[in-house]
C-alpha atoms as a PDB file:
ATOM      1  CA  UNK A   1      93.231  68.239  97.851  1.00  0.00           C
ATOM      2  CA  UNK A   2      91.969  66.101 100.378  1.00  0.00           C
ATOM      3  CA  UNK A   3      95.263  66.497 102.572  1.00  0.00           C
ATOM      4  CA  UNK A   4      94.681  70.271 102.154  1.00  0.00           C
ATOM      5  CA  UNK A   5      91.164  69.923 103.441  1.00  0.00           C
ATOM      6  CA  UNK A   6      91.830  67.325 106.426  1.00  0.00           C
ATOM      7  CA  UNK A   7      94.390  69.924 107.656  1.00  0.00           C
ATOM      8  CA  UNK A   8      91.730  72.662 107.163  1.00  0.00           C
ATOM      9  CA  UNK A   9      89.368  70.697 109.112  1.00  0.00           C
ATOM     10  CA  UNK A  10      91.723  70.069 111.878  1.00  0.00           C
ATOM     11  CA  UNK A  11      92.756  73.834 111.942  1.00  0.00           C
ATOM     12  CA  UNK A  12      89.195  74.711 112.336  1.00  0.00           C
ATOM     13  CA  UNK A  13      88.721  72.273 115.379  1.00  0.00           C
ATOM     14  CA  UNK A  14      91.534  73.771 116.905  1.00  0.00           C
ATOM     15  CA  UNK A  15      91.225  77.042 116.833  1.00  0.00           C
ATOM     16  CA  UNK A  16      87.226  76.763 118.091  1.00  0.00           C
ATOM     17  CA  UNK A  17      88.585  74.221 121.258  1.00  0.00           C
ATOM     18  CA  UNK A  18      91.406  76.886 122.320  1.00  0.00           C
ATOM     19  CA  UNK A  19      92.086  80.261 121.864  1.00  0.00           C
ATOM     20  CA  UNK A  20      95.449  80.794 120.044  1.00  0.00           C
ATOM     21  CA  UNK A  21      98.172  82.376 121.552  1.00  0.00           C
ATOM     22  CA  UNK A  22      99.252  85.884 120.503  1.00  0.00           C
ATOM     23  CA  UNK A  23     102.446  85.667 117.644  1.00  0.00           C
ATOM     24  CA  UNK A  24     102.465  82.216 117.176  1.00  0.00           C
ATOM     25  CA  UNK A  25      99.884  81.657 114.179  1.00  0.00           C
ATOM     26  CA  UNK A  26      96.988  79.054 114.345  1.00  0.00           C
ATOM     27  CA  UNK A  27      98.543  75.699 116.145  1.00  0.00           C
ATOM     28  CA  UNK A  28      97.258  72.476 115.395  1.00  0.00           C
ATOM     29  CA  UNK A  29      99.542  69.621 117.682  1.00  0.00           C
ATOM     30  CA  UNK A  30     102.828  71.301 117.375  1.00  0.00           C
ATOM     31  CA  UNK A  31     101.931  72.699 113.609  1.00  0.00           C
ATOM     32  CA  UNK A  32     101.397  76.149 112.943  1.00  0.00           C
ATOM     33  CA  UNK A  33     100.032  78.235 109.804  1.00  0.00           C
ATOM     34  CA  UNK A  34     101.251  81.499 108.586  1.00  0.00           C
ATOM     35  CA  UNK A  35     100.074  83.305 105.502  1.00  0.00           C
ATOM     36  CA  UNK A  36     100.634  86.563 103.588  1.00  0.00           C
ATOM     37  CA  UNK A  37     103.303  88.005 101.283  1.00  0.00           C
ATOM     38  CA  UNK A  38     107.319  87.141 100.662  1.00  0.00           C
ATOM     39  CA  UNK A  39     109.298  90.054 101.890  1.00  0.00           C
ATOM     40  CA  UNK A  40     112.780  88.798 101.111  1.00  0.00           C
ATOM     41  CA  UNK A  41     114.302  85.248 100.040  1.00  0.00           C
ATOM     42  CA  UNK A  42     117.531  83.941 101.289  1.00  0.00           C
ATOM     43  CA  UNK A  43     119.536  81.322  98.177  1.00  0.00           C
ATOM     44  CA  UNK A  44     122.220  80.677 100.459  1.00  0.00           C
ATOM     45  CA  UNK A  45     120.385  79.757 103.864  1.00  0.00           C
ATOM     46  CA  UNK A  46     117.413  78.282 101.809  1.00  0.00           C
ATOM     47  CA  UNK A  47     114.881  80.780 103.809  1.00  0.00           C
ATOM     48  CA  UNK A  48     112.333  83.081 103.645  1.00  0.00           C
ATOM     49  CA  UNK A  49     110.610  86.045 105.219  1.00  0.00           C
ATOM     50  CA  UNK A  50     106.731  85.846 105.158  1.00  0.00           C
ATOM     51  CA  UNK A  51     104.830  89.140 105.941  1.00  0.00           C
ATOM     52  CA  UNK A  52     101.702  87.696 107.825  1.00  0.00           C
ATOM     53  CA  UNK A  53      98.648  90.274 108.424  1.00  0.00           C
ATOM     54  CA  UNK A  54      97.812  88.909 111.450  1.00  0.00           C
ATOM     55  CA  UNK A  55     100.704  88.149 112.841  1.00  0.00           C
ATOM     56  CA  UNK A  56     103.934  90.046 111.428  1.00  0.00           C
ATOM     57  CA  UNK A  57     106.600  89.242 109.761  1.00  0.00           C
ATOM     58  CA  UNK A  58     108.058  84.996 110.494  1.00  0.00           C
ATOM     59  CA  UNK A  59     111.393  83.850 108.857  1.00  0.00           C
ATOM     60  CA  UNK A  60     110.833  80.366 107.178  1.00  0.00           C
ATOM     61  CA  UNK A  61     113.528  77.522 106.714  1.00  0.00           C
ATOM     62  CA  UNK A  62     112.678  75.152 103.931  1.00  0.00           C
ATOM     63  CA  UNK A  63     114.590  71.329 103.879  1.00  0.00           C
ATOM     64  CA  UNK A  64     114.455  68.785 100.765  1.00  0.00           C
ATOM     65  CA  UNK A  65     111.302  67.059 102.657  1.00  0.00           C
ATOM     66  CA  UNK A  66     109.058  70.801 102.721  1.00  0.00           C
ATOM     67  CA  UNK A  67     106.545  69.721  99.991  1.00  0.00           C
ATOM     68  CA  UNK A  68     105.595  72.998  97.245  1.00  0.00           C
ATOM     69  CA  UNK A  69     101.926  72.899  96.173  1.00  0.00           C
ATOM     70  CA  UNK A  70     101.419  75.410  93.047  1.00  0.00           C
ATOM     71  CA  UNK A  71     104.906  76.797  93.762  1.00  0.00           C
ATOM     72  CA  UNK A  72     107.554  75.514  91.231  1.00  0.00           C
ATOM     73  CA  UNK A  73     109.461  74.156  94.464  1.00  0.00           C
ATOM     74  CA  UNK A  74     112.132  77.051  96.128  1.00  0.00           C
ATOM     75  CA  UNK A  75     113.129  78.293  93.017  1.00  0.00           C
ATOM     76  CA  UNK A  76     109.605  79.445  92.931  1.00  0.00           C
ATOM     77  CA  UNK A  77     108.651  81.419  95.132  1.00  0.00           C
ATOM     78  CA  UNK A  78     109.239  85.209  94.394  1.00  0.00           C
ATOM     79  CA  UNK A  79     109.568  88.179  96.764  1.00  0.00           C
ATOM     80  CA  UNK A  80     106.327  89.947  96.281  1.00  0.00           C
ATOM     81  CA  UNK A  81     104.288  86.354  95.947  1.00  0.00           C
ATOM     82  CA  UNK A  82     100.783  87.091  97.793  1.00  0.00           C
ATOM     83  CA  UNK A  83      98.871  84.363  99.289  1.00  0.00           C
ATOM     84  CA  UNK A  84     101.565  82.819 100.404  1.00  0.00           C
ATOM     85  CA  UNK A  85     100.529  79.663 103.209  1.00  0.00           C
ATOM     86  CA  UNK A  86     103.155  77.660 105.255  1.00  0.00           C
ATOM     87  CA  UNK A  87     102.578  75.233 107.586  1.00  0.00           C
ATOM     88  CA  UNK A  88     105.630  74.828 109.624  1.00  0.00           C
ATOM     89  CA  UNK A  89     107.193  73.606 113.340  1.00  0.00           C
ATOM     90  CA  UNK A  90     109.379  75.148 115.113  1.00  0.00           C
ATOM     91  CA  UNK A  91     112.695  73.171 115.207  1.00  0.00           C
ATOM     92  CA  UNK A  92     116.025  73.861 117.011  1.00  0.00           C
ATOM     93  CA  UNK A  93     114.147  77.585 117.569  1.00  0.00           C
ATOM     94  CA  UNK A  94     113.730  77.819 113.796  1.00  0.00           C
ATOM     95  CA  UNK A  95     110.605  78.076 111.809  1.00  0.00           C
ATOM     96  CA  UNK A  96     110.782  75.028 109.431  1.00  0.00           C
ATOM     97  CA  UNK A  97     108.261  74.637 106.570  1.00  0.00           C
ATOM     98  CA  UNK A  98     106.530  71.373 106.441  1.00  0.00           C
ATOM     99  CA  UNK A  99     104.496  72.730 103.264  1.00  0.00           C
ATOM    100  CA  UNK A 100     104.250  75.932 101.492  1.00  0.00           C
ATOM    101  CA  UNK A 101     101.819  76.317  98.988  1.00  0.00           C
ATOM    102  CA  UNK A 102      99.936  79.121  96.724  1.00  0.00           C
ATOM    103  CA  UNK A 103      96.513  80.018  98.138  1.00  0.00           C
ATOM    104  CA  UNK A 104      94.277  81.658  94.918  1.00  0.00           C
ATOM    105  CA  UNK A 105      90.573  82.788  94.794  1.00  0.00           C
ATOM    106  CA  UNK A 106      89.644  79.684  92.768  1.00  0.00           C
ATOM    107  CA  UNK A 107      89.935  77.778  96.216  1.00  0.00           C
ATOM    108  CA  UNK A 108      88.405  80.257  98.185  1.00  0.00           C
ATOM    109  CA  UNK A 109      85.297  80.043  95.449  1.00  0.00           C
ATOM    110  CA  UNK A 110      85.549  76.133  95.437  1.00  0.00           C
ATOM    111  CA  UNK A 111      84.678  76.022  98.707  1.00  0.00           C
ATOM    112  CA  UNK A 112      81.419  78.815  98.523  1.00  0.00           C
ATOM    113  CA  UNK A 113      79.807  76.299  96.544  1.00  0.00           C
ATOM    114  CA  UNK A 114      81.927  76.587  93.252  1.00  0.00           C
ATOM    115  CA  UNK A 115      81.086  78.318  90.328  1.00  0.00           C
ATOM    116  CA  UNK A 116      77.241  79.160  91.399  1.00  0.00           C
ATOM    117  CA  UNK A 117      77.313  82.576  90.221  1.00  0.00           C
ATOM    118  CA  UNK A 118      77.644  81.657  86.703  1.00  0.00           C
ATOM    119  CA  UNK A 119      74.731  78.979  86.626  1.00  0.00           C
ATOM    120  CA  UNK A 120      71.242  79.848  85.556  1.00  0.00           C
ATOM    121  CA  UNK A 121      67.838  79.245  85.976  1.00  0.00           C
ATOM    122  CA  UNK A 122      66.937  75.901  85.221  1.00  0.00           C
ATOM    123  CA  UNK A 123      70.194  74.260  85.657  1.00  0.00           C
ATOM    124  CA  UNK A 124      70.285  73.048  89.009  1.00  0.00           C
ATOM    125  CA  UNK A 125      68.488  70.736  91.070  1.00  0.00           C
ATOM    126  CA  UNK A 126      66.426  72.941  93.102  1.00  0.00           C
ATOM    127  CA  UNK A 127      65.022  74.390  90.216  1.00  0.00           C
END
């Protein structure tokens, strides 16, 4: 978690120094990010296509050293799988995954303060 939030952190530095340039995702010294939804899955390549909002639609390499967070490793991941995140470098010309992990909502909430909706009057400190 703290990994995850150092490269966060750096992300967010980089992107507010420089703009990004169009295509290539959000670059942090040679790294870039790419999120969204698995389009198609190729076994015999060990690759991916990643549909990214932003940014269209990237073809992915994975190697024995990409590290799976909340994905069950290549086997894992699932055409159709939303929230989708890669961090990757480009290698030889080729988008290689570094990391490739499932984003979720309980993150997104962790870091609005947590679960703050569901706490009432009288249990926090500014009460």
């Amino acid at each position: 978690m703290k990994l995850k939030l150092t490269i966060l952190a750096a992300l967010v530095a980089a992107v507010s120094v420089a703009a990004v340039p169009s295509g290539a995702g959000a670059q942090v010294g040679g790294l870039t990010e790419f999120d969204g939804t698995v389009v198609s899955k190729n076994r015999d390549n060990r690759s991916f296509r990643l549909r990214d909002a932003e940014r269209g639609t990237v073809r992915i390499f994975v190697t024995r050293n990409t590290r799976f967070e909340r994905v069950n490793g290549f086997a894992g991941l699932r055409v159709g799988a939303r929230n989708i995140e890669s961090v990757v470098r480009k290698r030889n010309g080729r988008w290689v995954a570094l990391e490739v992990e499932r984003s979720g909502r309980d993150d997104r909430d962790d870091d609005n303060g947590g679960d703050d909706d569901s706490s009432g009057p009288g249990s926090g400190d500014d009460d």
